[in-house]
N, C-alpha and C. Protein backbone atom coordinates (compact mmCIF):
# COMPACT_ATOMS: atom_id res chain seq x y z
N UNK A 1 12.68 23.04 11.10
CA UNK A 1 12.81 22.10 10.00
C UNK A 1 12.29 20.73 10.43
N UNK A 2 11.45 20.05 9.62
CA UNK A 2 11.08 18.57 9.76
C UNK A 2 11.65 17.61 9.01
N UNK A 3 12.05 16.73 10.30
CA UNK A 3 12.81 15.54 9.45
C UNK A 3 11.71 14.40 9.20
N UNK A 4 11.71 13.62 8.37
CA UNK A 4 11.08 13.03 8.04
C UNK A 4 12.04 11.41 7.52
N UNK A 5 11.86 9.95 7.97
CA UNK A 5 12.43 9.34 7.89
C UNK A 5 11.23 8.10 6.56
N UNK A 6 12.34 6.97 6.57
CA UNK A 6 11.35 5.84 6.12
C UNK A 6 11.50 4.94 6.53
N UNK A 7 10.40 3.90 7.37
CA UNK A 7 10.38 3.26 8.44
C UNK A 7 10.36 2.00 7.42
N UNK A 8 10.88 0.41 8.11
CA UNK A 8 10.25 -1.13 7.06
C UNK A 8 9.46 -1.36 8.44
N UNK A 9 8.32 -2.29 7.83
CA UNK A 9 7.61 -3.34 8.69
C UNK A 9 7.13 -4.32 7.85
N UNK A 10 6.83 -5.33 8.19
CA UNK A 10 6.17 -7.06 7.55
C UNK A 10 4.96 -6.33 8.05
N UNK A 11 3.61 -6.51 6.74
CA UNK A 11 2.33 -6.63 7.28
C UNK A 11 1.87 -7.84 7.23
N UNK A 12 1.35 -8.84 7.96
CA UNK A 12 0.56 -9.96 7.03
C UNK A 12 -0.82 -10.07 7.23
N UNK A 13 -1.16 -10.11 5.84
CA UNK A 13 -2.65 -10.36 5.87
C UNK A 13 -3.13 -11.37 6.67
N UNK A 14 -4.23 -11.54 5.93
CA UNK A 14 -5.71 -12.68 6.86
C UNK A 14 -5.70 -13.86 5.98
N UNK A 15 -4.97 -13.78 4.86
CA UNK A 15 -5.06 -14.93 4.38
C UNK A 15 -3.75 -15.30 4.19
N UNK A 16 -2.77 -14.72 4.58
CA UNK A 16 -1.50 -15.23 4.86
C UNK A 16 -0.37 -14.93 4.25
N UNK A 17 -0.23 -14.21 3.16
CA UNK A 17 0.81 -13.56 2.55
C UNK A 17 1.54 -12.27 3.33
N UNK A 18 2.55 -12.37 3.28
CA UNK A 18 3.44 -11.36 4.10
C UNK A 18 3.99 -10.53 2.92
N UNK A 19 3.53 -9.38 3.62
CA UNK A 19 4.38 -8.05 2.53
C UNK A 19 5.37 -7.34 3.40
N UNK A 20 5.97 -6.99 2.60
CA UNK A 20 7.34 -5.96 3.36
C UNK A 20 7.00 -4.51 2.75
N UNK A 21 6.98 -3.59 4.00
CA UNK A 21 6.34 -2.09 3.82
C UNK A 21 7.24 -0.82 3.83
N UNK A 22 7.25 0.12 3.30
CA UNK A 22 8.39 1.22 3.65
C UNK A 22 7.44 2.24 4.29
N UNK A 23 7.28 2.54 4.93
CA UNK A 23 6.52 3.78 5.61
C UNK A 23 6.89 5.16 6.13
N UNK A 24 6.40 6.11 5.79
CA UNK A 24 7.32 7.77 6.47
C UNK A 24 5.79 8.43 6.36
N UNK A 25 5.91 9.16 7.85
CA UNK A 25 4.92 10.00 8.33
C UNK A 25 4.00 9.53 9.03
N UNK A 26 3.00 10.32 9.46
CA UNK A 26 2.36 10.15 11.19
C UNK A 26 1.15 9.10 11.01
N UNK A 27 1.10 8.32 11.73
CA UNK A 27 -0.40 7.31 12.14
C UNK A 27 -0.94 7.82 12.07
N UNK A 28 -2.45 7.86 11.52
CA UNK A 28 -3.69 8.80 11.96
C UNK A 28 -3.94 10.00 10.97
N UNK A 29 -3.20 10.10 10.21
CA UNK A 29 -2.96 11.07 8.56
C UNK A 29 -3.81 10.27 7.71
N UNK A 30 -4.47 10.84 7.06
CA UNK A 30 -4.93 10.40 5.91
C UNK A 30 -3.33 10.09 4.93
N UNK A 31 -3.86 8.59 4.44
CA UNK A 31 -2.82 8.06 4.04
C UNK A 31 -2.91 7.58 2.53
N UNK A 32 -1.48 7.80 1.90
CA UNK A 32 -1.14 7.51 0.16
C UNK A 32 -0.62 6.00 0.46
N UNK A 33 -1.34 5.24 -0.21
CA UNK A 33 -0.29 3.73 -0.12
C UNK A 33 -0.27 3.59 -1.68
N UNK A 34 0.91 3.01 -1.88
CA UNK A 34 1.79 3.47 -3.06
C UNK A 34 2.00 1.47 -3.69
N UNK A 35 1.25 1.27 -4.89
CA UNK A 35 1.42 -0.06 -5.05
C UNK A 35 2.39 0.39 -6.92
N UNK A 36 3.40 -0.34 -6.23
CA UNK A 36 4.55 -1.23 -7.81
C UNK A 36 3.68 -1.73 -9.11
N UNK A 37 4.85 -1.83 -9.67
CA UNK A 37 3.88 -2.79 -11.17
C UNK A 37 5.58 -3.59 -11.19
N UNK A 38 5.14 -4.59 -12.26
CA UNK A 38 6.43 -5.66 -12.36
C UNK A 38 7.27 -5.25 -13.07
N UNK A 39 8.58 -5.05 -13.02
CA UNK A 39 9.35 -5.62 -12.05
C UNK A 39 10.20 -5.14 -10.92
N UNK A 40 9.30 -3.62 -10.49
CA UNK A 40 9.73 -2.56 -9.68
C UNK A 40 9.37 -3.61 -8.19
N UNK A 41 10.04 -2.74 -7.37
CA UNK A 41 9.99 -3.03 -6.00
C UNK A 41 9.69 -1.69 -5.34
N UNK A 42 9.17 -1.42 -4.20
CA UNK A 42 8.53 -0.23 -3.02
C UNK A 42 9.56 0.65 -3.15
N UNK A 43 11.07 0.23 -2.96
CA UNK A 43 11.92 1.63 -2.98
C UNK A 43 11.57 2.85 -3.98
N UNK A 44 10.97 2.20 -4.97
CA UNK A 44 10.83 3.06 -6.68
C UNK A 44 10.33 4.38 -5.62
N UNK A 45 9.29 4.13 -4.75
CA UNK A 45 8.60 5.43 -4.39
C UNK A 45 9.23 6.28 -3.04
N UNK A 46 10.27 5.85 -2.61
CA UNK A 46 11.09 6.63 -1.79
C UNK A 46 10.88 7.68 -1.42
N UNK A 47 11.07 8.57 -2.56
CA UNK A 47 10.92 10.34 -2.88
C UNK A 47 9.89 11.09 -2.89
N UNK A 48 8.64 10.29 -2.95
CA UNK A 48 7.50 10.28 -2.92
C UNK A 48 7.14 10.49 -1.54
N UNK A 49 7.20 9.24 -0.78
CA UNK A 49 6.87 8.86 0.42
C UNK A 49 7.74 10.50 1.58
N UNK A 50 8.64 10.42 1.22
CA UNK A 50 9.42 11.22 1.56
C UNK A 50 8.76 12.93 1.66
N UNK A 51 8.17 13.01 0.72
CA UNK A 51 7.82 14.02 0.07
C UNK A 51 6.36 14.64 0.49
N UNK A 52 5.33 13.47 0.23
CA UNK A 52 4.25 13.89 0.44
C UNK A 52 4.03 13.11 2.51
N UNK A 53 5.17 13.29 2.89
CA UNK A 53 4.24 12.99 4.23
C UNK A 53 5.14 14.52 5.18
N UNK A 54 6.04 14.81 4.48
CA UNK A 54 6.42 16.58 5.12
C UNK A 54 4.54 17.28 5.11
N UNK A 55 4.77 17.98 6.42
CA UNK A 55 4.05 18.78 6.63
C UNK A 55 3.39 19.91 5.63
N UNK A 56 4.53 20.76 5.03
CA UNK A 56 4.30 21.27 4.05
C UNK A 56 3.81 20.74 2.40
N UNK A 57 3.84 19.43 2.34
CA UNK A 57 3.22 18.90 0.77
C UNK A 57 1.77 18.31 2.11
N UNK A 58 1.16 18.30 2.71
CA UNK A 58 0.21 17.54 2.80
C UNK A 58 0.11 16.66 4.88
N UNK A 59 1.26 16.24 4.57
CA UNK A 59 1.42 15.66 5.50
C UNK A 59 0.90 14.10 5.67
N UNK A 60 1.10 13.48 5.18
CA UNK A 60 0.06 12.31 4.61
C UNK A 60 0.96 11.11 5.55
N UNK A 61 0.06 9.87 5.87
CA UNK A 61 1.15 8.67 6.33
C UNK A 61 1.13 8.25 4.77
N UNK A 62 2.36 7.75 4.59
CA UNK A 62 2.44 7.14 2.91
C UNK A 62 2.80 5.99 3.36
N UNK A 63 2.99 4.47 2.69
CA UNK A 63 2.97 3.37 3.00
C UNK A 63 3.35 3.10 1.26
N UNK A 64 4.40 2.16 1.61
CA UNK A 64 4.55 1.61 0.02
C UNK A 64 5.23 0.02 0.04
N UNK A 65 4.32 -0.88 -0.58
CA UNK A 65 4.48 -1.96 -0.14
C UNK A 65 5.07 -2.66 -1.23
N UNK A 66 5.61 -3.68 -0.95
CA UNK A 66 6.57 -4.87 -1.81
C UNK A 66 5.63 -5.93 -2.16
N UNK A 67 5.03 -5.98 -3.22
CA UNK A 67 3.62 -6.83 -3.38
C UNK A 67 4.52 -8.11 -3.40
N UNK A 68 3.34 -9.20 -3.27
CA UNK A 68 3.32 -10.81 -3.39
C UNK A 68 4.64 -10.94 -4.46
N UNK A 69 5.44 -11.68 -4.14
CA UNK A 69 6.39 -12.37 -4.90
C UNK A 69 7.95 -11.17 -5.54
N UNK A 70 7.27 -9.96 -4.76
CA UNK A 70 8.66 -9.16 -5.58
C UNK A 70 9.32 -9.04 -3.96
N UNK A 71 10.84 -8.45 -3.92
CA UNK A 71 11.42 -7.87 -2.97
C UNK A 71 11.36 -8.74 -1.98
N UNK A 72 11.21 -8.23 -0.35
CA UNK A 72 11.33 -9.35 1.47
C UNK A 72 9.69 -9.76 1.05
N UNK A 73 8.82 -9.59 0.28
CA UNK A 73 7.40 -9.67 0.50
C UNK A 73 7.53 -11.15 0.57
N UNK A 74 6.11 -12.19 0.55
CA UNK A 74 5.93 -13.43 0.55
C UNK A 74 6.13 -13.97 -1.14
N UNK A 75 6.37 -15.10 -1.52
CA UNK A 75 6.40 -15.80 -2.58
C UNK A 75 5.84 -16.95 -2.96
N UNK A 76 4.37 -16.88 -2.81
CA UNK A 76 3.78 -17.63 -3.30
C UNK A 76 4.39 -18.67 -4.00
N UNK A 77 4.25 -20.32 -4.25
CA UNK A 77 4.89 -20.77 -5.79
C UNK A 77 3.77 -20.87 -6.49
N UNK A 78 2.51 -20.80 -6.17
CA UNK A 78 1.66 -21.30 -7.54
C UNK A 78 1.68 -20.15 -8.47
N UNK A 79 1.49 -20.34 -9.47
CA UNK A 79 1.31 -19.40 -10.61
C UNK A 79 -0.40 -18.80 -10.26
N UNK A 80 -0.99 -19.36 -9.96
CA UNK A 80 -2.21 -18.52 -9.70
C UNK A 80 -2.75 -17.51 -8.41
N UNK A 81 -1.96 -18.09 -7.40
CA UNK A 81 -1.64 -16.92 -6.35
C UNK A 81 -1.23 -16.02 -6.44
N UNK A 82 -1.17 -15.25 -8.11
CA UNK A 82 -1.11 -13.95 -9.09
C UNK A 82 -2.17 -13.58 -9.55
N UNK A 83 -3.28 -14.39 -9.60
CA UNK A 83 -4.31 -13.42 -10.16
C UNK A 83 -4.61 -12.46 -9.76
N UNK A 84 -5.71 -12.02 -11.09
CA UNK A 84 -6.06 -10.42 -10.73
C UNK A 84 -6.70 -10.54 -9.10
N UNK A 85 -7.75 -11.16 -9.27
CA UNK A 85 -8.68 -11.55 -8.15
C UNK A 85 -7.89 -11.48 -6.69
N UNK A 86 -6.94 -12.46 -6.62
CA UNK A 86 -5.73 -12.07 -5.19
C UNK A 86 -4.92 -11.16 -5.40
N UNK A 87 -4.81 -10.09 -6.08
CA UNK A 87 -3.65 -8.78 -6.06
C UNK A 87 -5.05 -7.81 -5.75
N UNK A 88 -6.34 -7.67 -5.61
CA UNK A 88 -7.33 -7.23 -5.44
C UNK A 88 -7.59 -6.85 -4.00
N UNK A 89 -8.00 -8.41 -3.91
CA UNK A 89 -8.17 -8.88 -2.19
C UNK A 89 -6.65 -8.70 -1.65
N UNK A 90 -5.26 -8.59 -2.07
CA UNK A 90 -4.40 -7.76 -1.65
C UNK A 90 -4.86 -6.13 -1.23
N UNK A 91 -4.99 -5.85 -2.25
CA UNK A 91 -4.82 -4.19 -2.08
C UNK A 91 -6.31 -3.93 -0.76
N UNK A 92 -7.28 -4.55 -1.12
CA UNK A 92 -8.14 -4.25 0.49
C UNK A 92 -7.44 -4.43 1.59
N UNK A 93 -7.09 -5.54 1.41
CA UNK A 93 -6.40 -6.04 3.05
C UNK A 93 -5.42 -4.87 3.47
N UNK A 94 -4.62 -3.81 2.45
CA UNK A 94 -3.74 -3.05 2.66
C UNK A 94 -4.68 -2.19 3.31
N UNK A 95 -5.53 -1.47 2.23
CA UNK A 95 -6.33 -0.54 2.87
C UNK A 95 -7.31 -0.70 4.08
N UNK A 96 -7.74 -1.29 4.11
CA UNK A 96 -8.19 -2.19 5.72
C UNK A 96 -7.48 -1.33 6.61
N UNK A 97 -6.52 -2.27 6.62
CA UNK A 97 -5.10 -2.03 7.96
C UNK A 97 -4.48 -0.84 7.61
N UNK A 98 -3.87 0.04 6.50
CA UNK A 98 -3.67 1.35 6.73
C UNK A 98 -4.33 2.63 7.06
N UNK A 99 -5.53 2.14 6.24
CA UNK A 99 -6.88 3.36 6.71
C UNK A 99 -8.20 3.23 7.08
N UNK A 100 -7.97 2.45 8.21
CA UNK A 100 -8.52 1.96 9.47
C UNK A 100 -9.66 3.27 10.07
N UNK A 101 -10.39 2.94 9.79
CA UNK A 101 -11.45 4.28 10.65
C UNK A 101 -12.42 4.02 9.97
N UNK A 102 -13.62 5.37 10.63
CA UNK A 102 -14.76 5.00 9.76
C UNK A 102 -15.08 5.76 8.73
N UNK A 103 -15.91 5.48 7.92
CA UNK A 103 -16.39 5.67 6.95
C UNK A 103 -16.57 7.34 6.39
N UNK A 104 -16.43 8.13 5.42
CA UNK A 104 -15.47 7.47 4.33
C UNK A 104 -13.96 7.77 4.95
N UNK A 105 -12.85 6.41 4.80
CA UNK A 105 -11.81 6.48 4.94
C UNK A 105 -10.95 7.33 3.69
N UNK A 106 -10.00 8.20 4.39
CA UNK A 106 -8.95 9.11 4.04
C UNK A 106 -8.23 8.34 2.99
N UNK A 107 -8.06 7.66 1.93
CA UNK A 107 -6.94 7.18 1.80
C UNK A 107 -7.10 7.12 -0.28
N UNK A 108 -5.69 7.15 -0.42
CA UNK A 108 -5.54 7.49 -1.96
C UNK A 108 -4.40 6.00 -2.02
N UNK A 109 -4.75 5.44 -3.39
CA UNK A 109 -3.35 4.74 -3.76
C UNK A 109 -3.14 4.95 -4.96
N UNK A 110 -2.14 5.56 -5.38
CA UNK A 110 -2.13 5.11 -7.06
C UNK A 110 -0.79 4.20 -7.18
N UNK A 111 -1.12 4.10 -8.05
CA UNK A 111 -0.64 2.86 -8.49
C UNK A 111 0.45 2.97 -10.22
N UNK A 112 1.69 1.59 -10.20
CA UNK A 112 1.78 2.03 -11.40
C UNK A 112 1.45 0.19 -12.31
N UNK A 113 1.23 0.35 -13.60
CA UNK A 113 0.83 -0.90 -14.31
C UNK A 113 -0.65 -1.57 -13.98
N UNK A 114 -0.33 -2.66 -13.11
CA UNK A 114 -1.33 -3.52 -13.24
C UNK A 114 -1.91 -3.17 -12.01
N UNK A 115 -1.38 -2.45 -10.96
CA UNK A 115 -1.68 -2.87 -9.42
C UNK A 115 -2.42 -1.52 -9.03
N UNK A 116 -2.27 -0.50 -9.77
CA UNK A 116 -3.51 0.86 -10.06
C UNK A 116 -5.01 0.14 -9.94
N UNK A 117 -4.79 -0.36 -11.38
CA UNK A 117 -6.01 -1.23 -11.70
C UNK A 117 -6.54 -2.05 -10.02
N UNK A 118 -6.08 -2.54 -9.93
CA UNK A 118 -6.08 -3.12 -8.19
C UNK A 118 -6.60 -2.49 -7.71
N UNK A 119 -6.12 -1.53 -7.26
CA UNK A 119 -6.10 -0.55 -6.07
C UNK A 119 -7.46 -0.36 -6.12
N UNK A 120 -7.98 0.38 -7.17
CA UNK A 120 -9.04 1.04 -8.02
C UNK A 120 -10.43 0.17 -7.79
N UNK A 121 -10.13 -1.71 -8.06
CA UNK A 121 -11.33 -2.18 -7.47
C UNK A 121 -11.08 -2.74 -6.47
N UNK A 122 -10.28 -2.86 -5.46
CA UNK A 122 -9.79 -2.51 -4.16
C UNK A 122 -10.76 -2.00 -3.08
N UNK A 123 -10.33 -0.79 -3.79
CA UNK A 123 -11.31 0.86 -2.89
C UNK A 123 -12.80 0.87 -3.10
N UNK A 124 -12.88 0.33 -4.56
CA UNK A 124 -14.52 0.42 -4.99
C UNK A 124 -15.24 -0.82 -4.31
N UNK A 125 -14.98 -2.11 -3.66
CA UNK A 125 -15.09 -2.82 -3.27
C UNK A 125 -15.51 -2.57 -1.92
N UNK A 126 -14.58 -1.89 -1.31
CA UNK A 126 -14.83 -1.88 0.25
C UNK A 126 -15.72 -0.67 0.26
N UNK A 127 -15.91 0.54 -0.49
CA UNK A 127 -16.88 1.38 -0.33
C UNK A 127 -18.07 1.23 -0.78
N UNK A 128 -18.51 0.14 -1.61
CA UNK A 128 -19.74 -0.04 -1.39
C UNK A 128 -20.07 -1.29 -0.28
N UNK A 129 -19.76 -1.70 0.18
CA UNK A 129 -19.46 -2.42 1.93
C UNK A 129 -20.04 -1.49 2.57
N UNK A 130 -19.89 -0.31 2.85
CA UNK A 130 -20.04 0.77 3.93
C UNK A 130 -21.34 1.02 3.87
């Protein structure tokens, strides 16, 4: 039987916002990072994380983060340290540092609400980079 736990860590980006992360399953897995919509926080995906990093669903590292201003994450005060544009350049910086390797990197996020949308030109962003 495999146990499978859920780990916290602070990531902070390059431009300085600190997120708070829930993580379960192995380094080096092609990895699910799991982004909120407002006014959820990272726990929402628990069961998930839980779920798809067992051996038997996949085995995946899952990562699910507490975006800018919700939950331990950082709190910006300006109102514009919300735009689309920085929840964007968020979600790279995630994928960057979770699925780290070369080209094409392993990695899925979906997303729920606004931060899908993110994710989505996120990923499309850094793969035409490559």
């Amino acid at each position: 039987m495999h146990s499978t736990m859920i780990s916290v860590q602070d990531l902070t980006l390059p431009h300085g916002i600190t997120l708070h992360c829930r993580v379960s399953g192995v380094a080096g897995r092609p990895t699910l990072i799991f982004l909120h919509g407002f006014p959820e926080v990272a726990f929402i995906w628990d069961a998930l994380l839980l779920y798809f990093s067992r051996p038997e669903n996949g085995g995946y590292r899952c990562v699910a983060l507490e975006l800018r201003g919700c939950g331990a994450s950082s709190r910006p005060a300006q109102v514009t340290a919300y735009r689309a544009k920085h929840l964007v350049q968020q979600a790279a910086s995630q994928y960057m540092h979770f699925c780290a390797g070369p080209m094409p990197r392993r990695c899925w996020a979906p997303g729920t609400r606004g931060h899908g949308v993110a994710a989505f030109f996120a990923i499309k962003t850094i793969a035409t980079r490559a």
